[in-house]
C-alpha atoms as a PDB file:
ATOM      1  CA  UNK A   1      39.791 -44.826  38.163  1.00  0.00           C
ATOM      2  CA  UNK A   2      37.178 -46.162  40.419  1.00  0.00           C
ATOM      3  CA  UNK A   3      33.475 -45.935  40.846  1.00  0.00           C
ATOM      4  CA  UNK A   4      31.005 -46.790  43.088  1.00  0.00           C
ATOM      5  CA  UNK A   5      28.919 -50.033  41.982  1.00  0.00           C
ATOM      6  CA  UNK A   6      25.666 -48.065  42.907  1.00  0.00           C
ATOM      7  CA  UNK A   7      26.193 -45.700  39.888  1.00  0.00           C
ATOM      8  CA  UNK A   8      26.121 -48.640  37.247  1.00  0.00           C
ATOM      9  CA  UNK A   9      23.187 -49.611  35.657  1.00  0.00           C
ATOM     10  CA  UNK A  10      21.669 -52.642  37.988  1.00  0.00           C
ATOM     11  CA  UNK A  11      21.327 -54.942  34.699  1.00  0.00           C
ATOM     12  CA  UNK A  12      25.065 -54.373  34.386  1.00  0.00           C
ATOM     13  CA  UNK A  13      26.184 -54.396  38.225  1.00  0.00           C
ATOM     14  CA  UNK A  14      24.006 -58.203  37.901  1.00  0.00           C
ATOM     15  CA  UNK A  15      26.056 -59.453  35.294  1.00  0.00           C
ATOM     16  CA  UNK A  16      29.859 -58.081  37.218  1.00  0.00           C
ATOM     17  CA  UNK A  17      28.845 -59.669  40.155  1.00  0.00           C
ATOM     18  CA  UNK A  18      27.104 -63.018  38.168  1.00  0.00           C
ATOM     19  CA  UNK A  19      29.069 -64.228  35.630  1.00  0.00           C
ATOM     20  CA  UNK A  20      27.640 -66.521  32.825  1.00  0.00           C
ATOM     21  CA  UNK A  21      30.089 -69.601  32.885  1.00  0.00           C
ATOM     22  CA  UNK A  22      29.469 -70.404  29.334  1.00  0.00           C
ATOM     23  CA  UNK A  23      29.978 -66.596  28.011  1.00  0.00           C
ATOM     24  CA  UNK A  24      33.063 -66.028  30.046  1.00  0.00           C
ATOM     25  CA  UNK A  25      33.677 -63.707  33.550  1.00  0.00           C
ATOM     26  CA  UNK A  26      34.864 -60.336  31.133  1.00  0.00           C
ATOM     27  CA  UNK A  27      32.423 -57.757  30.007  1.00  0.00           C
ATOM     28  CA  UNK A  28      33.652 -56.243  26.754  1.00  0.00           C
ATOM     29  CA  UNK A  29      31.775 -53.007  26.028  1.00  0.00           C
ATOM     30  CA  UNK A  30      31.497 -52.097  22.425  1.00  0.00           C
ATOM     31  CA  UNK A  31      30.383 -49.015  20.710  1.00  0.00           C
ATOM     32  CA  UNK A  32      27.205 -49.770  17.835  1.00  0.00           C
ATOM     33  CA  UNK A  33      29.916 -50.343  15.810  1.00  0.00           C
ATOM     34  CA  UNK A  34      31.795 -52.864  17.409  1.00  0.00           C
ATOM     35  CA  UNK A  35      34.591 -51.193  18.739  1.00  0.00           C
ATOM     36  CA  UNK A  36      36.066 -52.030  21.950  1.00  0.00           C
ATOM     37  CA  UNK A  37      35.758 -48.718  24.360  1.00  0.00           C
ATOM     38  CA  UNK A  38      36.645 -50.828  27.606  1.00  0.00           C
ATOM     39  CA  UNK A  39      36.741 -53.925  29.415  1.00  0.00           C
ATOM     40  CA  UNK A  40      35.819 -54.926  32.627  1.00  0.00           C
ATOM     41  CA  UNK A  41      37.636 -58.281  34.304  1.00  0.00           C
ATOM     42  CA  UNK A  42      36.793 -59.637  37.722  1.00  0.00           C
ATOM     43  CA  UNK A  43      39.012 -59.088  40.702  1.00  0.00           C
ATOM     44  CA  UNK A  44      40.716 -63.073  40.496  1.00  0.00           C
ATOM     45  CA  UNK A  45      41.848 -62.616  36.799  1.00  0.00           C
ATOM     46  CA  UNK A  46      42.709 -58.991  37.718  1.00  0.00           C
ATOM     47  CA  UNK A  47      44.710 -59.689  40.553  1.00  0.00           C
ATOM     48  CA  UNK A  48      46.359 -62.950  38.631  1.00  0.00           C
ATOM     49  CA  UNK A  49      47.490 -60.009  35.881  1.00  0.00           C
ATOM     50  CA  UNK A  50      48.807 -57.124  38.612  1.00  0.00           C
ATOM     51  CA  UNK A  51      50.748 -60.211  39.909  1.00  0.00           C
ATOM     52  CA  UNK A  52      52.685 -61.457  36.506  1.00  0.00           C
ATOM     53  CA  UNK A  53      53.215 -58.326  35.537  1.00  0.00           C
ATOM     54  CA  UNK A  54      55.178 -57.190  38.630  1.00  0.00           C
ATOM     55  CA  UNK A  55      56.838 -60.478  38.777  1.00  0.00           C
ATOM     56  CA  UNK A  56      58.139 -60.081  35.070  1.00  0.00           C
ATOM     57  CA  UNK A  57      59.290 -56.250  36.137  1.00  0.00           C
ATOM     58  CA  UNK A  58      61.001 -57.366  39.096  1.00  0.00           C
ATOM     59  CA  UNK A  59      63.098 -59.826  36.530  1.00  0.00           C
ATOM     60  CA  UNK A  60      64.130 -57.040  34.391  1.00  0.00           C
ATOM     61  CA  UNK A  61      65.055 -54.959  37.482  1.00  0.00           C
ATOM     62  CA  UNK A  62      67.398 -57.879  38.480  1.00  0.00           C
ATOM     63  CA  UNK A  63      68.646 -58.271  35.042  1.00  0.00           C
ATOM     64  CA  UNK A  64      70.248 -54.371  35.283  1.00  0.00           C
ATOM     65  CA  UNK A  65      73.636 -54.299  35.517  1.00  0.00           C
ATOM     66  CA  UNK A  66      73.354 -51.080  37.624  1.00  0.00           C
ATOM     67  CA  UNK A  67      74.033 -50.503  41.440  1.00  0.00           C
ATOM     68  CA  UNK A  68      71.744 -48.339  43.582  1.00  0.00           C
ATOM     69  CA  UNK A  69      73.227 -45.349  44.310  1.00  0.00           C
ATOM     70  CA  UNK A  70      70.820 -43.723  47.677  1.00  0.00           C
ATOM     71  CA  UNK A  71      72.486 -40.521  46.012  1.00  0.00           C
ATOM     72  CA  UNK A  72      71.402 -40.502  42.555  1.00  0.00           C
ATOM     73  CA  UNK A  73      68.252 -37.831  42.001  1.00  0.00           C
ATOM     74  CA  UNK A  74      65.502 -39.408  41.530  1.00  0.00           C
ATOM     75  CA  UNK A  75      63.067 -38.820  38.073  1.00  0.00           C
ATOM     76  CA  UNK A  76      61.252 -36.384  40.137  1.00  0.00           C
ATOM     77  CA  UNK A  77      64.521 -34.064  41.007  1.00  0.00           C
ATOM     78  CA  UNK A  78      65.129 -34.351  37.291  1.00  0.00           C
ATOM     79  CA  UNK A  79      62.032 -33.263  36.092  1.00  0.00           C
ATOM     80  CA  UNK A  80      62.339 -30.286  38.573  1.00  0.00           C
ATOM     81  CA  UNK A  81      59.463 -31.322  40.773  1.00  0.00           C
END
């Protein structure tokens, strides 16, 4: 999902776009009773997570033991879509 910045409150948009050092770059927003209901991380640690996880996908798709067959129907043609 995405959202404009100019929808969030400006106290919040203040403390995306200025960190503090000491209390870490990710906003955890809690419910008043603690529990986690999201998480917002900045674009650098974001980025650095995209990036291992498609690196650790591409070394399970080299681990298959499968050829590519350009012939094969795809997940879409078996779901009937």
């Amino acid at each position: 999902m995405r959202i404009k910045s100019s929808i969030l409150p400006k106290d919040l948009l203040d403390k995306i776009k200025n960190p503090d050092p000491i209390e870490g770059e990710d906003i955890v927003i809690e419910d008043d009773d603690g529990n986690m209901v999201g998480v917002i991380i900045q674009p650098k640690a974001y980025e650095f997570f995209i990036k291992a996880i498609e690196e650790r996908e591409d070394e399970i798709d080299k681990s298959l033991d499968e050829p590519f067959d350009p012939s094969a129907p795809s997940l879409d043609d078996l779901r009937g879509e």
